[in-house]
Every structure is written in C-alpha cells, then in structure tokens.
C-alpha atoms as a PDB file:
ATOM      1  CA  UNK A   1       4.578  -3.778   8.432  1.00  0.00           C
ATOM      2  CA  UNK A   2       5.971  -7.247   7.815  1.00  0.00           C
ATOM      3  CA  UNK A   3       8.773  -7.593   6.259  1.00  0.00           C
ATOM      4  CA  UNK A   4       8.213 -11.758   5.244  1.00  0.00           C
ATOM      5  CA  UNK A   5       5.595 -14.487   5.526  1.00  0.00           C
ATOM      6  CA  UNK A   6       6.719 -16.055   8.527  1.00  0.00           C
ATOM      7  CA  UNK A   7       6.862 -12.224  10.523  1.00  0.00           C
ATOM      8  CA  UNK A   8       3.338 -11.641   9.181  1.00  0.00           C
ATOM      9  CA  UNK A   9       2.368 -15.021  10.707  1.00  0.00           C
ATOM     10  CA  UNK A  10       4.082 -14.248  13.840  1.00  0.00           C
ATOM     11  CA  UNK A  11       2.071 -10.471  13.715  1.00  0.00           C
ATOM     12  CA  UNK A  12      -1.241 -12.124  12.905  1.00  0.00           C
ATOM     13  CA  UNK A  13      -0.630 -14.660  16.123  1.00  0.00           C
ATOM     14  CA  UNK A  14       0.037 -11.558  18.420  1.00  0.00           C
ATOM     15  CA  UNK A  15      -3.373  -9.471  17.056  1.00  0.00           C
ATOM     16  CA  UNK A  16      -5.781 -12.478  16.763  1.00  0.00           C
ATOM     17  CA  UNK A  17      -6.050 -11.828  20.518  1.00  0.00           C
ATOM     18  CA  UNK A  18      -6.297  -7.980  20.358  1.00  0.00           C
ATOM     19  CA  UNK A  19      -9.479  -6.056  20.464  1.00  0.00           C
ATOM     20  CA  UNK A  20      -7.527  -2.874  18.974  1.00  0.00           C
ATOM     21  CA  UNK A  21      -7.714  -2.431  15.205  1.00  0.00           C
ATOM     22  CA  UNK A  22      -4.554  -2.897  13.491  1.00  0.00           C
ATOM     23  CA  UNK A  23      -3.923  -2.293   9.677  1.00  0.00           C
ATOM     24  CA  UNK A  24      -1.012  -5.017   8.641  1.00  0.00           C
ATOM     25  CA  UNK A  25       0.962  -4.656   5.422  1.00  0.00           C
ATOM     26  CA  UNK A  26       3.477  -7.631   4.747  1.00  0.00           C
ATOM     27  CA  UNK A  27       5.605  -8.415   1.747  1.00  0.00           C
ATOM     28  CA  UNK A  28       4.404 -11.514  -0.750  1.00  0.00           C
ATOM     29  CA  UNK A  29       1.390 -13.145  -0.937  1.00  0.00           C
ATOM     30  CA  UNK A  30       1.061 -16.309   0.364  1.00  0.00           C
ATOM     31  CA  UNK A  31      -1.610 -18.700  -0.254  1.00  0.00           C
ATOM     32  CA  UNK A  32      -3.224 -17.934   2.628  1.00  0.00           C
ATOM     33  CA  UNK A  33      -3.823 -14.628   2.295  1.00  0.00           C
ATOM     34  CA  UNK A  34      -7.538 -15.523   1.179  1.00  0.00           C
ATOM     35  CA  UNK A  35      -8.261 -16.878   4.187  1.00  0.00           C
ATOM     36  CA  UNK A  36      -6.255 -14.603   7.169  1.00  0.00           C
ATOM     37  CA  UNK A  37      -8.491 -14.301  10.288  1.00  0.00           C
ATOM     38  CA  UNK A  38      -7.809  -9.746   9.717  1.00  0.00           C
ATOM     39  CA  UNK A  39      -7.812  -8.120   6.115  1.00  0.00           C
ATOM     40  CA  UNK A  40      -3.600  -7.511   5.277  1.00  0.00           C
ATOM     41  CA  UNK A  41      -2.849  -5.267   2.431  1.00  0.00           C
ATOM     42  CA  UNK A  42       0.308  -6.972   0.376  1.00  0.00           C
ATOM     43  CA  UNK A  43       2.720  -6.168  -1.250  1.00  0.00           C
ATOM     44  CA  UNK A  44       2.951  -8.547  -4.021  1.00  0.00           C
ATOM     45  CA  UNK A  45       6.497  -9.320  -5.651  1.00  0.00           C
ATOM     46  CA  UNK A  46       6.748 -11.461  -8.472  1.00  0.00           C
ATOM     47  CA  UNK A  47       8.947 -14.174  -7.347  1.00  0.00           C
ATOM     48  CA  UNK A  48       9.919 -16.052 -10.521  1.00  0.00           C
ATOM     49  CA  UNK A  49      11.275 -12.467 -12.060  1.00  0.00           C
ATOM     50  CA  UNK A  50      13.224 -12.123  -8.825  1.00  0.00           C
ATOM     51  CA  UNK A  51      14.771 -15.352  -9.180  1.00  0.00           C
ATOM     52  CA  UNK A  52      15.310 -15.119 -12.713  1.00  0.00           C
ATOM     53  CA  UNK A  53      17.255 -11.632 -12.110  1.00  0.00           C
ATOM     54  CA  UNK A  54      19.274 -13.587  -9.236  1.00  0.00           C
ATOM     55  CA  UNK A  55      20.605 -16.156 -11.198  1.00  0.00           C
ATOM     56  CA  UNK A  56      21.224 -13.984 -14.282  1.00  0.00           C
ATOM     57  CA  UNK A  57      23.463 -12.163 -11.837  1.00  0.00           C
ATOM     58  CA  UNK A  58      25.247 -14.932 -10.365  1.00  0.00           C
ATOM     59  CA  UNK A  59      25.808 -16.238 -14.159  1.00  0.00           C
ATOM     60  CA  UNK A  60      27.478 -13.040 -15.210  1.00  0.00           C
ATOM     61  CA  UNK A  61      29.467 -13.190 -12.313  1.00  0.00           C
ATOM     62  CA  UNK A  62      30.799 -16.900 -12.597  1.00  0.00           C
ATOM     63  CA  UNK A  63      31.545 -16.050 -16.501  1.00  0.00           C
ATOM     64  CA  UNK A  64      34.012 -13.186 -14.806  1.00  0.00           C
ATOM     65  CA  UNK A  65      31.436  -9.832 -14.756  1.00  0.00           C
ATOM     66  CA  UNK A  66      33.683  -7.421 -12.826  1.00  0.00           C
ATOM     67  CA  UNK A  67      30.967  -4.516 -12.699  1.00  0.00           C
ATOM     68  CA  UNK A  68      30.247  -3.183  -9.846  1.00  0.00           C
ATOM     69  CA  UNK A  69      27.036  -4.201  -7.624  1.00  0.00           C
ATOM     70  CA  UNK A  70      24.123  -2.503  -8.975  1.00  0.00           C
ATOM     71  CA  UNK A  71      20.489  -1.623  -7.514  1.00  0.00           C
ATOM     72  CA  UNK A  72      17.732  -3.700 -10.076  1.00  0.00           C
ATOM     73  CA  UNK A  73      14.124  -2.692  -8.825  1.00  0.00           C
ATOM     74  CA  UNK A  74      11.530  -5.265  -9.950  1.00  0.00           C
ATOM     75  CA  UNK A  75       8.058  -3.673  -9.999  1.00  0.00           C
ATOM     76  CA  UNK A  76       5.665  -4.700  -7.024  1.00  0.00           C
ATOM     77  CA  UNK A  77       1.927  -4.230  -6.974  1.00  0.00           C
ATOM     78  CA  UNK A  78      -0.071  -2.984  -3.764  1.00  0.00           C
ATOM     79  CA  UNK A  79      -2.454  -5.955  -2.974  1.00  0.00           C
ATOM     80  CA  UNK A  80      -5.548  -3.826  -0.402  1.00  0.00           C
ATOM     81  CA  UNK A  81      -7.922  -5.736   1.186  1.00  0.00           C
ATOM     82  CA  UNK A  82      -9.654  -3.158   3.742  1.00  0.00           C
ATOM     83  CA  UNK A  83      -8.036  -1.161   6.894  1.00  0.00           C
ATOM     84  CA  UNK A  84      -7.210   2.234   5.977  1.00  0.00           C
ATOM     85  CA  UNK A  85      -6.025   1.613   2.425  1.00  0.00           C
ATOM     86  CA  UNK A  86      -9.352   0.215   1.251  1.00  0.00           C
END
C-alpha cells in the first residue's frame, strides 16, 4: 500500500521487474493511472474538498478560532481495477 503518488511510482519501478504477482493500493489518482504497466486499486480523495477544508481551517484560525484541533474525514471512494479486489 502506497501511501502517495511518488511511493506508488517508486513501488511500480521495483515490481515492473518482478515475476511475482503483487496487488498495489495507493492513495489519489493520478493521471496515469489509465495507463500503469500492473492494475492498482486507488483510493481516490477529492482534492479540491481537501483543500477547501484546509484553508477554511487556516481562515478560522487567523480570524482568532481557539478550538481545539479536530479530526474532519472527507469521504474517499475505492477505485478497483483487478488483483484481488476485482
């Protein structure tokens, strides 16, 4: 499991030269996901929500927001394309 895009490029680097079947999740999608040499299941995030949270955040906090930190969980959706999950 990769944790960004530039780990799951690193991952797919190391397997492209392995004969053993590996199923690879990684977090986002990138463009390229389309066109990966090995089928990696996703897990999508929707990026312009996250960075709309982030900077509602930082705005409340600049205006003076003394609440404590807080845990926001922005839905994901599980992307499959083959390997064990499909």
């Amino acid at each position: 499991m990769c944790t960004n895009n530039r780990l799951t490029l690193g991952a797919l680097g190391a397997l492209c030269g392995s004969r053993q079947r590996v199923d690879l999740i990684a977090f986002d999608e990138p463009e390229y996901a389309d066109v990966l040499p090995i089928p990696v299941t996703l897990i999508a995030q929707d990026p312009r929500e996250l960075g709309r949270i982030a900077a509602e955040r930082l705005f409340a906090r600049l205006d003076g927001d003394p609440s404590p930190a807080a845990t926001i969980r922005v839905p994901t959706e599980l992307v499959v394309r083959g390997g064990a999950w499909g």
